[in-house]
C-alpha atoms as a PDB file:
ATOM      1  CA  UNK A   1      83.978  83.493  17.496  1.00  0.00           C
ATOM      2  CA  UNK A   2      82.631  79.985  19.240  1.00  0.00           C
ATOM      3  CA  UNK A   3      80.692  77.678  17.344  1.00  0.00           C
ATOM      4  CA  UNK A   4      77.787  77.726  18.280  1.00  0.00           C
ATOM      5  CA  UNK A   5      76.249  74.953  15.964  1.00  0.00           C
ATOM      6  CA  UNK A   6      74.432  77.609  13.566  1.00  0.00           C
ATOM      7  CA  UNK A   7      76.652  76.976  10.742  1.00  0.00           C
ATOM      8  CA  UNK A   8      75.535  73.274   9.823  1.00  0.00           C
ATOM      9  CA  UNK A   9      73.052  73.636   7.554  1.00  0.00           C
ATOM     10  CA  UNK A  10      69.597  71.392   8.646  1.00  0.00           C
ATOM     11  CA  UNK A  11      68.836  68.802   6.126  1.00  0.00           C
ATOM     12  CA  UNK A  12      64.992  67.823   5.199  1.00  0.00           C
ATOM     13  CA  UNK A  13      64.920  64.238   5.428  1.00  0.00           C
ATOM     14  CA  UNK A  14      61.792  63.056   3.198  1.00  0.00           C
ATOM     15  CA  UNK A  15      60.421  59.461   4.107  1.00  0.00           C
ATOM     16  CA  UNK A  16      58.475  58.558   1.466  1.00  0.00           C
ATOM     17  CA  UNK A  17      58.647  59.223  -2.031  1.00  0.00           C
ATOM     18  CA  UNK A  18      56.772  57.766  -4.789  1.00  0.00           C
ATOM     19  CA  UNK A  19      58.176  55.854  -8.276  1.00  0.00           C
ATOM     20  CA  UNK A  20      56.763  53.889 -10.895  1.00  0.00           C
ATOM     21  CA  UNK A  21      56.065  50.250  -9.917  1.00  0.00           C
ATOM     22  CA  UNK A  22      57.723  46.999 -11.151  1.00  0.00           C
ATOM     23  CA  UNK A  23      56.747  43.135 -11.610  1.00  0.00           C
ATOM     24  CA  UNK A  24      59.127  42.781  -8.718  1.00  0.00           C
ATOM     25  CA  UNK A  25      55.961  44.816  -6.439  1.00  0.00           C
ATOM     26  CA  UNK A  26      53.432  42.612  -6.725  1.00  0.00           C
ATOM     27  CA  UNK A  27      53.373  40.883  -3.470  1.00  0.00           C
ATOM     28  CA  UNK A  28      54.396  44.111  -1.667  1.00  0.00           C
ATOM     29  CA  UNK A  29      51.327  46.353  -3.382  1.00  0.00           C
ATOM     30  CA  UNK A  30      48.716  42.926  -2.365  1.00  0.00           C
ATOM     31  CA  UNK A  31      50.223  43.629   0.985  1.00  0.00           C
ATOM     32  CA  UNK A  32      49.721  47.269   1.135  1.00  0.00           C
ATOM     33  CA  UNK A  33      46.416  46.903  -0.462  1.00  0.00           C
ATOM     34  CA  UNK A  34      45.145  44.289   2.719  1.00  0.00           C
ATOM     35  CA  UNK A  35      46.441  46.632   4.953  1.00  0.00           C
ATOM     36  CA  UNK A  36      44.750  49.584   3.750  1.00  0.00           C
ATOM     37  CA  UNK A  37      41.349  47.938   3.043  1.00  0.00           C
ATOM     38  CA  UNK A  38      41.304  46.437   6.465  1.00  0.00           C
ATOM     39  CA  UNK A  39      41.935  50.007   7.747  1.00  0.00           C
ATOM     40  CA  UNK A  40      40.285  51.959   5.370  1.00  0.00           C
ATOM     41  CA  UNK A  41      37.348  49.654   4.755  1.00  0.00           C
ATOM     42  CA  UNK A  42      36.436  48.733   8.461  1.00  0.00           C
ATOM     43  CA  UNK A  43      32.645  50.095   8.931  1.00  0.00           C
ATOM     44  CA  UNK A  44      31.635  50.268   5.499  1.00  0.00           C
ATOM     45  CA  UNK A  45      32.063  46.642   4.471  1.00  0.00           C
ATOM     46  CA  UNK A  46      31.356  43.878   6.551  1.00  0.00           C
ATOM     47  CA  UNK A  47      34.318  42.531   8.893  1.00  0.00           C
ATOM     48  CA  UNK A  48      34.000  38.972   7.420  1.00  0.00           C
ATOM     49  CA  UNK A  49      34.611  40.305   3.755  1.00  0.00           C
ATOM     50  CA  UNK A  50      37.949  42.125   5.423  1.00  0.00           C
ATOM     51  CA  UNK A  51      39.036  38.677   6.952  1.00  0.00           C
ATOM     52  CA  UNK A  52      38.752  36.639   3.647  1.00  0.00           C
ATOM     53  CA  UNK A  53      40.946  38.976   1.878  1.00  0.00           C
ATOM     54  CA  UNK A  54      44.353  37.122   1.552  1.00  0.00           C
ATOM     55  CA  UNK A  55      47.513  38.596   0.108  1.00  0.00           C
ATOM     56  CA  UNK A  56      48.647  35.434  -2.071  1.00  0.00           C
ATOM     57  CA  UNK A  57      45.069  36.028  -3.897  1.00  0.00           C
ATOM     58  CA  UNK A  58      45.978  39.542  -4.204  1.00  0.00           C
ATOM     59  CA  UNK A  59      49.543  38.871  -5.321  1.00  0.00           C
ATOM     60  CA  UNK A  60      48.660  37.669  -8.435  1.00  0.00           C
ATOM     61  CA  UNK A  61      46.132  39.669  -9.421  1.00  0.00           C
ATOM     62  CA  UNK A  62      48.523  42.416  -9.000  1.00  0.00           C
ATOM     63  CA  UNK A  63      50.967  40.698 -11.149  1.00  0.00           C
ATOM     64  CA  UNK A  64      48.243  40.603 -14.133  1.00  0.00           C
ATOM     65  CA  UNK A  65      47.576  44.225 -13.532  1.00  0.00           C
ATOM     66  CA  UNK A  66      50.820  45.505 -13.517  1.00  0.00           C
ATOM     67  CA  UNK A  67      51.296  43.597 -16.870  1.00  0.00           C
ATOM     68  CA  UNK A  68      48.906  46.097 -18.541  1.00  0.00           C
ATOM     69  CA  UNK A  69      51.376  48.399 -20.448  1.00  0.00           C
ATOM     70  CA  UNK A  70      48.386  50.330 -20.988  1.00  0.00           C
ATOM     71  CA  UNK A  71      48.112  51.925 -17.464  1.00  0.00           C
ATOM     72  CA  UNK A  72      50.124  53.989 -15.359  1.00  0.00           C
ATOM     73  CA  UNK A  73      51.478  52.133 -11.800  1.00  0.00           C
ATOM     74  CA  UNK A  74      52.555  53.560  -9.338  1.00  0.00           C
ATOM     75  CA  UNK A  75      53.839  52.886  -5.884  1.00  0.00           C
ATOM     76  CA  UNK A  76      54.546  54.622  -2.344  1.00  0.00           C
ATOM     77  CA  UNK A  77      57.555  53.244  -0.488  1.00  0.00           C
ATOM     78  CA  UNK A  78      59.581  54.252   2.770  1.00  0.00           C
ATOM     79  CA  UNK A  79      62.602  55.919   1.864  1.00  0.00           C
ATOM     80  CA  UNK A  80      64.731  54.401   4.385  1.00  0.00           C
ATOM     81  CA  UNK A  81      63.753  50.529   3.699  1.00  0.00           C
ATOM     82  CA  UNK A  82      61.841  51.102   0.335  1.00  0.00           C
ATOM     83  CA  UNK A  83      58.948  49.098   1.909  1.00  0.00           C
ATOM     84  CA  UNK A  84      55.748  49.591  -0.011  1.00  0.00           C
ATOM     85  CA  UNK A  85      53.129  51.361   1.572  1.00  0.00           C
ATOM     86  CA  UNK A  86      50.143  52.659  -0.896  1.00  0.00           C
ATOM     87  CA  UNK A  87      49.855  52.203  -4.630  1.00  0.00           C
ATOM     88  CA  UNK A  88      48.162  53.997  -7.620  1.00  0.00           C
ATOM     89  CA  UNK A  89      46.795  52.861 -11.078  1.00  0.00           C
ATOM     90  CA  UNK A  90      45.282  54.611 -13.843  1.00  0.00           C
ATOM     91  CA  UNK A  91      44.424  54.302 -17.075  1.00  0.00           C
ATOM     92  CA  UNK A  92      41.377  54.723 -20.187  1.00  0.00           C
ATOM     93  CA  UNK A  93      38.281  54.947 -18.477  1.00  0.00           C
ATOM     94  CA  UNK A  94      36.727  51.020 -17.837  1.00  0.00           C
ATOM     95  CA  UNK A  95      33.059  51.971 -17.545  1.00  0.00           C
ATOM     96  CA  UNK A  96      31.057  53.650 -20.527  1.00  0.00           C
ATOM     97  CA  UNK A  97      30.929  56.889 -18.939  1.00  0.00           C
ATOM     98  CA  UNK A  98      31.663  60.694 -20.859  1.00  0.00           C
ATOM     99  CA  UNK A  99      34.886  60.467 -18.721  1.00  0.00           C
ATOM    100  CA  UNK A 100      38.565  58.915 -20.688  1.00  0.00           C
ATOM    101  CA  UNK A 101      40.342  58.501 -17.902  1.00  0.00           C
ATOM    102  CA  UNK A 102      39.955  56.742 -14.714  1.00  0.00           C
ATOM    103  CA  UNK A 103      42.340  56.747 -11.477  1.00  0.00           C
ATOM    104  CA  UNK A 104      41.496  52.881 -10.702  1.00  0.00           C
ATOM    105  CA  UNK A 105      42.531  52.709  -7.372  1.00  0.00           C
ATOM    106  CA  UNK A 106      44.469  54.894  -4.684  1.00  0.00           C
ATOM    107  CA  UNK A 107      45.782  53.244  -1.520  1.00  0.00           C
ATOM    108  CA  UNK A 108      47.978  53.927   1.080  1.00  0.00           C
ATOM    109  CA  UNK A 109      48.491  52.463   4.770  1.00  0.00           C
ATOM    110  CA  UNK A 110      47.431  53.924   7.721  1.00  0.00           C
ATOM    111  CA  UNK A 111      50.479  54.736   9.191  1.00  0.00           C
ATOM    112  CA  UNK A 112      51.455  56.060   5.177  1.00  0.00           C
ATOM    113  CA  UNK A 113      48.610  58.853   5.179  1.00  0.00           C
ATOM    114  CA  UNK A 114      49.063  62.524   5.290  1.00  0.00           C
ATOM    115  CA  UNK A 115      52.096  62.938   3.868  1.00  0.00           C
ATOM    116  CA  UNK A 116      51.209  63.843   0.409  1.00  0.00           C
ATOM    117  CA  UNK A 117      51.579  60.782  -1.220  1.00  0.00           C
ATOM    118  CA  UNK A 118      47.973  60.469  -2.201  1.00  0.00           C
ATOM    119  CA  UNK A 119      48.117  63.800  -3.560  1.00  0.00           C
ATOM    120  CA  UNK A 120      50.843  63.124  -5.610  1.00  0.00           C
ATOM    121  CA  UNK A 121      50.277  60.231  -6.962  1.00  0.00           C
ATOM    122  CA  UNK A 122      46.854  61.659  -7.804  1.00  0.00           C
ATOM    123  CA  UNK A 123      48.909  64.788 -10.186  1.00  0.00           C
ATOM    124  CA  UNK A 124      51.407  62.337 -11.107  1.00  0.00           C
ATOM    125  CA  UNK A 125      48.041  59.686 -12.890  1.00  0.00           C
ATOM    126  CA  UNK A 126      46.105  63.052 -14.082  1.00  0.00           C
ATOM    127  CA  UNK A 127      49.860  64.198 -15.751  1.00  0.00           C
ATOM    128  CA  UNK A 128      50.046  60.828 -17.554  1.00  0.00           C
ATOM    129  CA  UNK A 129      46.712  60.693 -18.609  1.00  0.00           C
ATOM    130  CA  UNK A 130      47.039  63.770 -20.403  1.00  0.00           C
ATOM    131  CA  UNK A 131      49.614  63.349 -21.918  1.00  0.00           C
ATOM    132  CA  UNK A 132      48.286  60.983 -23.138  1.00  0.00           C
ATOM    133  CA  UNK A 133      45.405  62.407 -24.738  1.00  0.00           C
ATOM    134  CA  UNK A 134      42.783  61.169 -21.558  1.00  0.00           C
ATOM    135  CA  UNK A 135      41.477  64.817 -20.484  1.00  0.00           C
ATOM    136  CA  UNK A 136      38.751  64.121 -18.093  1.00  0.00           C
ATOM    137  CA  UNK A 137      38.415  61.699 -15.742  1.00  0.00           C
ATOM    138  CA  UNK A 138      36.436  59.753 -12.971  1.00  0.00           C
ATOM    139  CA  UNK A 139      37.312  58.470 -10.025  1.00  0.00           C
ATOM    140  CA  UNK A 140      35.081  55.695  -8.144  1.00  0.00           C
ATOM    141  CA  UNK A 141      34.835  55.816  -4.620  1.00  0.00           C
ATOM    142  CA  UNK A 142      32.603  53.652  -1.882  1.00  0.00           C
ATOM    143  CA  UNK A 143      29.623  55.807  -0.928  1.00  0.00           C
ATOM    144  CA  UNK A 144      30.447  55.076   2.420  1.00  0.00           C
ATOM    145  CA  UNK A 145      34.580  56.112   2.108  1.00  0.00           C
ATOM    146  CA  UNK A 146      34.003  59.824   3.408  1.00  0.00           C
ATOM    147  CA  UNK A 147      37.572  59.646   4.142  1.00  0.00           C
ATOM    148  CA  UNK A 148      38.419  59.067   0.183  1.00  0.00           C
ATOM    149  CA  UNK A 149      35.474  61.480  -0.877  1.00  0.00           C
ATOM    150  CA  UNK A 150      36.965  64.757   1.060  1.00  0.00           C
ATOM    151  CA  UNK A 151      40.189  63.923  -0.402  1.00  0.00           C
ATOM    152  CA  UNK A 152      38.763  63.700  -3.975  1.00  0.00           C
ATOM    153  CA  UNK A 153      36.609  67.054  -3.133  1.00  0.00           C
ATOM    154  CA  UNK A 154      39.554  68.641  -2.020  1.00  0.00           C
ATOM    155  CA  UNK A 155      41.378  67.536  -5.435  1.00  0.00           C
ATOM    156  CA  UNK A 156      38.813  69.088  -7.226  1.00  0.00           C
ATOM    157  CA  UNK A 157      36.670  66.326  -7.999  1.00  0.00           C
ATOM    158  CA  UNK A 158      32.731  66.321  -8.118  1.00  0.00           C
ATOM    159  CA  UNK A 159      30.243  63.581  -7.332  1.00  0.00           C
ATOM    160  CA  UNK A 160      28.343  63.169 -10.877  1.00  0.00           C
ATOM    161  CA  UNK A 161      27.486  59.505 -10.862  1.00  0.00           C
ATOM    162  CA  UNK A 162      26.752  56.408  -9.199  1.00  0.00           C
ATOM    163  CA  UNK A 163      26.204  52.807 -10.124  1.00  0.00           C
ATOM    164  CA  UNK A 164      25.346  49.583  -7.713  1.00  0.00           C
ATOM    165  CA  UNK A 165      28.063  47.165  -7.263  1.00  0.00           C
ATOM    166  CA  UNK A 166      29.428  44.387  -4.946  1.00  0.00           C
ATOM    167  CA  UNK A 167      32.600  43.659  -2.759  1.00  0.00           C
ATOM    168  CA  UNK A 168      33.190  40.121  -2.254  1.00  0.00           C
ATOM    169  CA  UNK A 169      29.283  39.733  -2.883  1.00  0.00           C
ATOM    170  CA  UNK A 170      28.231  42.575  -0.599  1.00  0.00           C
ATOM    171  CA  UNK A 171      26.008  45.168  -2.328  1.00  0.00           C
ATOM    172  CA  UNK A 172      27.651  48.705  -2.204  1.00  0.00           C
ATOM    173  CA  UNK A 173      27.000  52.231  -4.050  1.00  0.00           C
ATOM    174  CA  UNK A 174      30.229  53.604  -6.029  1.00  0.00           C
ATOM    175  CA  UNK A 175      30.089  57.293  -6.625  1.00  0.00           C
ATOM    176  CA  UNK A 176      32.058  58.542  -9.240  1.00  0.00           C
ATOM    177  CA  UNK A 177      34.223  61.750  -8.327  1.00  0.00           C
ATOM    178  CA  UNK A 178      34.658  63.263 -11.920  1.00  0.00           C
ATOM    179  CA  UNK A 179      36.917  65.931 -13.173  1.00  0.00           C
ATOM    180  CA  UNK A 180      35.611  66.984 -16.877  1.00  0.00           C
ATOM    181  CA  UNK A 181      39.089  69.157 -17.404  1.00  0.00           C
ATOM    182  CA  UNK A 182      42.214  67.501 -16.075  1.00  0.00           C
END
C-alpha cells in the first residue's frame, strides 16, 4: 500500500506557555509591562503619561516586587525563544475591602493576546490563593479598560466597587471586578 503521508501523526506545537517568574525577569516583565500599557492603555490615559514610562524605572520596581515571597508571580513567555510577553501577580488583598485576595495586575502584549494565557494565569492566581486560605477576591481594572472588563466578566467577575485614583498624576476611576467565592 503507498504512503500516502497519513501515518505521521500531527504534532500540536503550543507557543506560549506560562511558569512562575524569577529575579532573573525583571527587566523582561518592565518590558512587557511598557509594551502592553502603551497598547493597552492608548485612549484611556493620556499619550504623554504612555511616553514617560521607561523600562529601567520599571525594572526595578519589578525586582522589589518579585522579592515579595508573599505573592504569587507569574510570567508568559514564547516557547520557542522564552521571550517574556505578559505577566501576573497576586496576592492578600492591598485595599481594605471584604475581598482576601487580589489579582494585582494581568498583562500581556498585543501580539501575546488570545491565546489563553490571560485565562490561565487568571486560574493559575485564584488556585494559589486558595490554597492558600484567600477565598474571594477583587480585581481592579481602569474604568475605561473595556477590553480588561469583558475579560474579567467573562471570568466570572462582577463590578462591586470603585475608588478614585491616579496614573502618573492623571485622575482615573478603578472598578473592582470581585469574585466573593473563588
Amino acid at each position: 500500500m503507498p504512503d500516502r503521508g497519513l501515518a505521521t501523526p500531527l504534532v500540536e506545537m503550543s507557543r506560549f506557555a506560562v511558569r512562575e517568574a524569577v529575579a532573573g525577569d525583571a527587566a523582561a516583565i518592565a518590558r512587557a509591562q511598557v509594551a502592553s500599557w502603551r497598547v493597552s492603555y492608548r485612549g484611556i490615559l493620556p499619550d504623554a503619561v504612555l511616553a514617560r514610562l521607561e523600562v529601567g524605572e520599571h525594572t526595578g520596581i519589578r525586582r522589589r516586587i518579585l522579592a515579595d515571597a508573599t505573592s504569587l508571580h507569574l510570567v508568559a513567555f514564547e516557547v520557542s525563544r522564552g521571550d517574556v510577553v505578559g505577566f501576573c501577580d497576586c496576592g492578600p488583598r492591598r485595599r481594605r475591602v471584604p475581598y482576601a485576595g487580589e489579582i494585582y495586575a494581568i498583562y500581556l502584549e498585543h501580539h501575546a493576546k488570545r491565546y489563553g494565557l490571560g485565562r490561565e494565569m487568571f486560574e493559575r492566581s485564584t488556585d494559589w490563593l486558595a490554597a492558600r486560605g484567600l477565598r474571594s477576591l477583587v480585581v481592579w481594572v481602569l474604568e475605561g479598560n473595556h477590553h480588561a472588563r469583558r475579560f474579567y466578566e467573562a471570568l466570572g467577575g462582577r463590578a462591586a466597587l470603585q475608588v478614585g485614583s491616579s496614573v502618573d498624576g492623571y485622575r482615573v476611576t478603578e472598578i473592582g471586578y470581585v469574585w466573593d467565592r473563588i
